[in-house]
C-alpha atoms as a PDB file:
ATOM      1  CA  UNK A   1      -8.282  14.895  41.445  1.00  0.00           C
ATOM      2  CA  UNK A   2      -7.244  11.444  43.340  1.00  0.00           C
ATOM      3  CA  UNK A   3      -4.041  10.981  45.003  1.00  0.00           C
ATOM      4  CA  UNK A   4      -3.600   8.272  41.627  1.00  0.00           C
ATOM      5  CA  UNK A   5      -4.147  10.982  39.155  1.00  0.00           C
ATOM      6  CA  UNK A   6      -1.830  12.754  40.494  1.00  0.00           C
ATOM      7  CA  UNK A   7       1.074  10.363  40.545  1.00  0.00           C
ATOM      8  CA  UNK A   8       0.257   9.891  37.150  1.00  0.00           C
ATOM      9  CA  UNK A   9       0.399  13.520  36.438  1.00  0.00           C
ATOM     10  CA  UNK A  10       3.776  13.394  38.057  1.00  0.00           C
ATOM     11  CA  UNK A  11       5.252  10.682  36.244  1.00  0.00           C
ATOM     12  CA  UNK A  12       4.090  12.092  32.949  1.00  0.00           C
ATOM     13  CA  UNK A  13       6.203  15.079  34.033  1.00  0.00           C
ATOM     14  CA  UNK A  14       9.344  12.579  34.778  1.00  0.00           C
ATOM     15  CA  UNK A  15       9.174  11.542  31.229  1.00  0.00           C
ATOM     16  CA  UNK A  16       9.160  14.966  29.905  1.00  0.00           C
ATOM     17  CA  UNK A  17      12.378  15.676  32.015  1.00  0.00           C
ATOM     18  CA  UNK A  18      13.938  12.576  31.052  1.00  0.00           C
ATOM     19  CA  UNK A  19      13.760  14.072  27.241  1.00  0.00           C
ATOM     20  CA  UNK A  20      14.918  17.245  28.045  1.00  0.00           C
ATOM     21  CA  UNK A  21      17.551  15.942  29.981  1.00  0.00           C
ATOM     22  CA  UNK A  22      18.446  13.357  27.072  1.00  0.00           C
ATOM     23  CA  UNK A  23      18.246  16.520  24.680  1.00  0.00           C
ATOM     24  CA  UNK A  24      20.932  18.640  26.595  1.00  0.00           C
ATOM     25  CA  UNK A  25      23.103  15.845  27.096  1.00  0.00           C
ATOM     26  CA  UNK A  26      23.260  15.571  22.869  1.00  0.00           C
ATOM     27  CA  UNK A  27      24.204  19.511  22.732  1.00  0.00           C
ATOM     28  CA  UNK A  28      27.758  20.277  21.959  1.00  0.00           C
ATOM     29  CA  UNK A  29      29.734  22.149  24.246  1.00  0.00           C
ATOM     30  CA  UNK A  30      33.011  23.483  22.306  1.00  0.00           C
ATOM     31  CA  UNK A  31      34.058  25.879  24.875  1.00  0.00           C
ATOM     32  CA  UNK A  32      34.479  25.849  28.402  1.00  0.00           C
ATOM     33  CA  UNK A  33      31.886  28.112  29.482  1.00  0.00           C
ATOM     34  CA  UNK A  34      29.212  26.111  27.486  1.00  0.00           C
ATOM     35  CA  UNK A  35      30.315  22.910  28.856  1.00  0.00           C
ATOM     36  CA  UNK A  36      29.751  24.235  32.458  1.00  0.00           C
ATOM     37  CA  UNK A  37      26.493  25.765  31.383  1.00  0.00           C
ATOM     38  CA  UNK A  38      25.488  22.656  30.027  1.00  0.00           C
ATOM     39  CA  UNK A  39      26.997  20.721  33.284  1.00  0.00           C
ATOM     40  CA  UNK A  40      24.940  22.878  35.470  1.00  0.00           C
ATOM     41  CA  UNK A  41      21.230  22.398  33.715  1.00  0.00           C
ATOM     42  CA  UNK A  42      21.956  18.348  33.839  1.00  0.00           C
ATOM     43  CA  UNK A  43      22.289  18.937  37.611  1.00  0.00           C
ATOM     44  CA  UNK A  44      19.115  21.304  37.854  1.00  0.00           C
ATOM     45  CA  UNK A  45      17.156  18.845  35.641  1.00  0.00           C
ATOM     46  CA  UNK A  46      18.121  16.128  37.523  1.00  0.00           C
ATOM     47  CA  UNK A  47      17.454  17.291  40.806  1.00  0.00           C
ATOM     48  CA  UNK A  48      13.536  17.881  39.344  1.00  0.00           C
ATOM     49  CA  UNK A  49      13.330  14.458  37.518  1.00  0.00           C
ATOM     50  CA  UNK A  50      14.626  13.041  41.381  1.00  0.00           C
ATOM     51  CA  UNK A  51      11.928  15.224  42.969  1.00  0.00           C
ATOM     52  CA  UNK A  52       8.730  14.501  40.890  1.00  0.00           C
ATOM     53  CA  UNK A  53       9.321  11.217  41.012  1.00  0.00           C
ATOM     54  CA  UNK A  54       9.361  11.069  44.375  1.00  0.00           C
ATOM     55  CA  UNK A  55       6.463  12.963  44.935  1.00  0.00           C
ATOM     56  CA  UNK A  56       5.181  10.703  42.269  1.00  0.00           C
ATOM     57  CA  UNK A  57       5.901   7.556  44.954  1.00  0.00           C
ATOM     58  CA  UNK A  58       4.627   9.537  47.995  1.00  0.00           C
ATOM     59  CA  UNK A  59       1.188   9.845  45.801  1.00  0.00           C
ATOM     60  CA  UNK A  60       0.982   6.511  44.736  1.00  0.00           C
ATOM     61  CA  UNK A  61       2.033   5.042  48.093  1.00  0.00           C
ATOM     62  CA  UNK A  62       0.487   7.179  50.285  1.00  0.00           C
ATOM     63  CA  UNK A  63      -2.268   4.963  52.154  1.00  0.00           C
ATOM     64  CA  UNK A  64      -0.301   2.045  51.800  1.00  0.00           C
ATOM     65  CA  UNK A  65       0.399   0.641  55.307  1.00  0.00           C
ATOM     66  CA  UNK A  66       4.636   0.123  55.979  1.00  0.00           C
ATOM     67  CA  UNK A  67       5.781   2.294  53.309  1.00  0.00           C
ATOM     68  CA  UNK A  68       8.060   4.698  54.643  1.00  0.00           C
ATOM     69  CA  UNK A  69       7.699   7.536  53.395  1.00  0.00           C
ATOM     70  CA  UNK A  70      10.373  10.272  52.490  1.00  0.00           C
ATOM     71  CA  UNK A  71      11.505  12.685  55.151  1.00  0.00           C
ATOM     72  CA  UNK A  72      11.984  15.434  52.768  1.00  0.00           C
ATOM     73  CA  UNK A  73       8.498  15.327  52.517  1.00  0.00           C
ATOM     74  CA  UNK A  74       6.627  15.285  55.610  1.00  0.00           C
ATOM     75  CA  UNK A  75       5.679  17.853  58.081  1.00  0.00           C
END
């Protein structure tokens, strides 16, 4: 599998979160406790969406000269 395959394995996986996350933000939350349940799987969602997509960049950029890549990422 190339480096490009693989970002485009990663973005497909973006989408997919971007549903969910557009699903859970259409639940209801009539009580308190739901709400914060609900609050807390946007912010775990989220924080994937962020992260495949930028491993999705790092693939797709990766033997591009000048791109700086993302410290959270490197060794």
């Amino acid at each position: 599998m190339t480096l490009t395959q693989l970002s485009a394995s990663y973005r497909h996986e973006e989408e997919v979160l971007r549903c969910r996350i557009r699903q859970v933000r259409e639940l209801s939350a009539p009580t308190r406790q739901e709400a914060v349940v609900k609050r807390e799987r946007l912010r775990i969602l989220k924080a994937m969406r962020r992260d495949v997509r930028d491993v999705a960049v790092l693939c797709e950029r990766y033997y591009d000269r000048g791109h700086r890549r993302n410290c959270r990422y490197s060794i």
